[in-house]
Protein backbone atom coordinates (compact mmCIF):
# COMPACT_ATOMS: atom_id res chain seq x y z
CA UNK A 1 -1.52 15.26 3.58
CA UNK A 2 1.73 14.11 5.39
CA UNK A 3 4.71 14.73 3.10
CA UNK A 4 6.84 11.72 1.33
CA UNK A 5 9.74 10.34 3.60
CA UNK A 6 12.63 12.10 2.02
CA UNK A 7 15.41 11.07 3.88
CA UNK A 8 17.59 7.72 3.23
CA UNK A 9 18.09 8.15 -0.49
CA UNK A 10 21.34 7.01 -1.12
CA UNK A 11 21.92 7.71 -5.26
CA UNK A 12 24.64 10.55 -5.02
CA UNK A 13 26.01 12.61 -8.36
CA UNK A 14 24.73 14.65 -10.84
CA UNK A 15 23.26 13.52 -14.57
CA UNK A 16 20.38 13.47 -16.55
CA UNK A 17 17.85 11.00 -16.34
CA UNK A 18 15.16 9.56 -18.82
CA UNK A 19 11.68 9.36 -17.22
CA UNK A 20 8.40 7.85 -18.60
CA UNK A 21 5.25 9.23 -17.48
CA UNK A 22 2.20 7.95 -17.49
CA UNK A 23 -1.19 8.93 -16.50
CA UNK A 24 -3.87 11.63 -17.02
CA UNK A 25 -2.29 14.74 -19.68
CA UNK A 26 -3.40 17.38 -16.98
CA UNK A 27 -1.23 16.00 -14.25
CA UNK A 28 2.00 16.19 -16.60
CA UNK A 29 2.83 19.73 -16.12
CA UNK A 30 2.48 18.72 -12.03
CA UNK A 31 5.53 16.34 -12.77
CA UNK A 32 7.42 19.08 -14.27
CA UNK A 33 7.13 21.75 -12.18
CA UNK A 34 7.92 18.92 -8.76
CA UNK A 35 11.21 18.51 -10.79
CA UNK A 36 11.62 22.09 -11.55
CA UNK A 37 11.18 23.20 -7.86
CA UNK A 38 14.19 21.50 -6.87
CA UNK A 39 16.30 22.87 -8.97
CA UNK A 40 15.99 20.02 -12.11
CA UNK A 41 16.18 21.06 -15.91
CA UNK A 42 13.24 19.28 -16.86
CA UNK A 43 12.53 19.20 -21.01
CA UNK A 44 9.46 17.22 -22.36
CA UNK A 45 6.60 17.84 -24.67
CA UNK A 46 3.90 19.15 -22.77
CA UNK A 47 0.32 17.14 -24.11
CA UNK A 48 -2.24 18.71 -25.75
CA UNK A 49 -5.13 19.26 -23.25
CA UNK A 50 -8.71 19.36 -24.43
CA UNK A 51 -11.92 20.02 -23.51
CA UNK A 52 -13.27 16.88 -24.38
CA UNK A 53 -13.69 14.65 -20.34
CA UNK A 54 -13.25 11.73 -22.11
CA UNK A 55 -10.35 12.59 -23.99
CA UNK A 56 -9.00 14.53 -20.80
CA UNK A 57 -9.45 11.09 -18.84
CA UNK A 58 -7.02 8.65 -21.50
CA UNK A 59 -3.68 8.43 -19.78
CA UNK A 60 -0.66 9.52 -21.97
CA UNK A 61 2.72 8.49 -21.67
CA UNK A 62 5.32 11.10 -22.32
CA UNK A 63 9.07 11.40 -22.02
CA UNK A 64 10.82 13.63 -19.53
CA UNK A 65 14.70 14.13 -19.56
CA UNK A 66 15.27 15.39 -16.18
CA UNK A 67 19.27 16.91 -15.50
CA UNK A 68 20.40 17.66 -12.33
CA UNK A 69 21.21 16.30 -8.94
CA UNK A 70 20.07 12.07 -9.09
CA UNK A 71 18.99 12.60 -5.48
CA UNK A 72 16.57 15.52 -6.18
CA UNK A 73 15.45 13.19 -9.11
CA UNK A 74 15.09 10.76 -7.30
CA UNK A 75 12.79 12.75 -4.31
CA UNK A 76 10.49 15.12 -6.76
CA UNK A 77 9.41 11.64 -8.26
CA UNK A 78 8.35 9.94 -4.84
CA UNK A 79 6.61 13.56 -3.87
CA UNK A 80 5.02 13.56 -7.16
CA UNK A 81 3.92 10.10 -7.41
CA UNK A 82 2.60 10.79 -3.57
CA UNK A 83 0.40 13.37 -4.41
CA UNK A 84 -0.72 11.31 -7.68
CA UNK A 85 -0.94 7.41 -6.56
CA UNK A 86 -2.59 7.03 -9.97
CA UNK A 87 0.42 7.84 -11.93
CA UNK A 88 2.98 6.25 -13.02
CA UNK A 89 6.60 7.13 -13.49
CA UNK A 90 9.41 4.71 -14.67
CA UNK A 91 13.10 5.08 -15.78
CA UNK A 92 14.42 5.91 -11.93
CA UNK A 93 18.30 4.91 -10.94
CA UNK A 94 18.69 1.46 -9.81
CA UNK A 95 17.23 1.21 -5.94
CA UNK A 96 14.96 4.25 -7.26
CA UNK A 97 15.97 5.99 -3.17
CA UNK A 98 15.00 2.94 -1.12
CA UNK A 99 14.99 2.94 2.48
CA UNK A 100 18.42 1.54 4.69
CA UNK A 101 15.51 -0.95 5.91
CA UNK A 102 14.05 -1.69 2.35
CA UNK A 103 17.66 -2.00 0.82
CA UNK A 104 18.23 -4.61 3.72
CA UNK A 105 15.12 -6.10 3.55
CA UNK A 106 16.00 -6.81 0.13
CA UNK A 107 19.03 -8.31 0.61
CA UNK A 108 17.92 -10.57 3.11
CA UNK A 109 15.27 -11.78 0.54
CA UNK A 110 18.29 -12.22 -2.39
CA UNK A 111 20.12 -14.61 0.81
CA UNK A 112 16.87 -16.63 1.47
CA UNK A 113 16.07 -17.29 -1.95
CA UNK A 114 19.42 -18.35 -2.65
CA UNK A 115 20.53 -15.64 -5.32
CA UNK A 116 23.37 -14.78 -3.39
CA UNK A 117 25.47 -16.63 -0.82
CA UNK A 118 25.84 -15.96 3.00
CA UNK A 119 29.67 -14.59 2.43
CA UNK A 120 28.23 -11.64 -0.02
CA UNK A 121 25.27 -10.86 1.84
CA UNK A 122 27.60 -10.21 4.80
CA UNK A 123 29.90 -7.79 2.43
CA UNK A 124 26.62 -6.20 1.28
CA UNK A 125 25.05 -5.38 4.59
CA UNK A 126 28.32 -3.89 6.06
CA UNK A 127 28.35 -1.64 3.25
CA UNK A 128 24.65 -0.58 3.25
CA UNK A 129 25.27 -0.12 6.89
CA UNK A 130 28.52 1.98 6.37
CA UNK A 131 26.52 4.45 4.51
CA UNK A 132 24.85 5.69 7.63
């Protein structure tokens, strides 16, 4: 399996950071322990695992607080959710580590669709681009 594009996250600092997860109870500790390995403090309630495959099938949705670098955050979650596509996990910083090109892309979209004018989507794209 190819690894998750890490590069071009641009959410710098340090924090903590509420995440939801949901999905399957087995693939919980999975989350965790992507978070841990980059050097996250990762607390949550780990789900009661059973026996029972139909039980072991329900998704759950749990809480993680996750402190640490954003960045790292932000990467263990697109690694996780890479090896998992049938997870889900919500509560990343605002552009949740998009792409130069996606951040663009989505600026060009706010322009065509009027939500912003030509003047700020010219200040916006310099500074997107000055980040390189």
């Amino acid at each position: 399996m190819t690894p998750p594009d890490e590069g071009n996250v641009h959410i710098r600092g340090r924090g903590t950071v509420r995440l939801t997860y949901t999905g399957p109870p087995s693939k919980a500790g999975a989350l965790a322990s992507e978070l841990e390995s980059r050097g996250l403090t990762v607390d949550y309630q780990p789900p009661i695992e059973t026996k029972d495959l139909a039980t072991a099938l329900n998704a759950v949705s749990l809480f993680f607080s996750v402190t640490g670098n954003i960045q790292n955050v932000v990467l263990g979650v697109r690694a996780f959710k890479a090896r998992f596509p049938g997870t889900q996990v919500e509560g990343l910083p605002e552009n949740e580590g998009l792409s130069i090109q996606e951040r663009l892309a989505r600026l060009d979209d706010l322009k065509a669709d009027g939500t912003i004018t030509a003047e700020e989507h010219s200040e916006q794209r310099a500074r997107i681009l000055g980040e390189l």
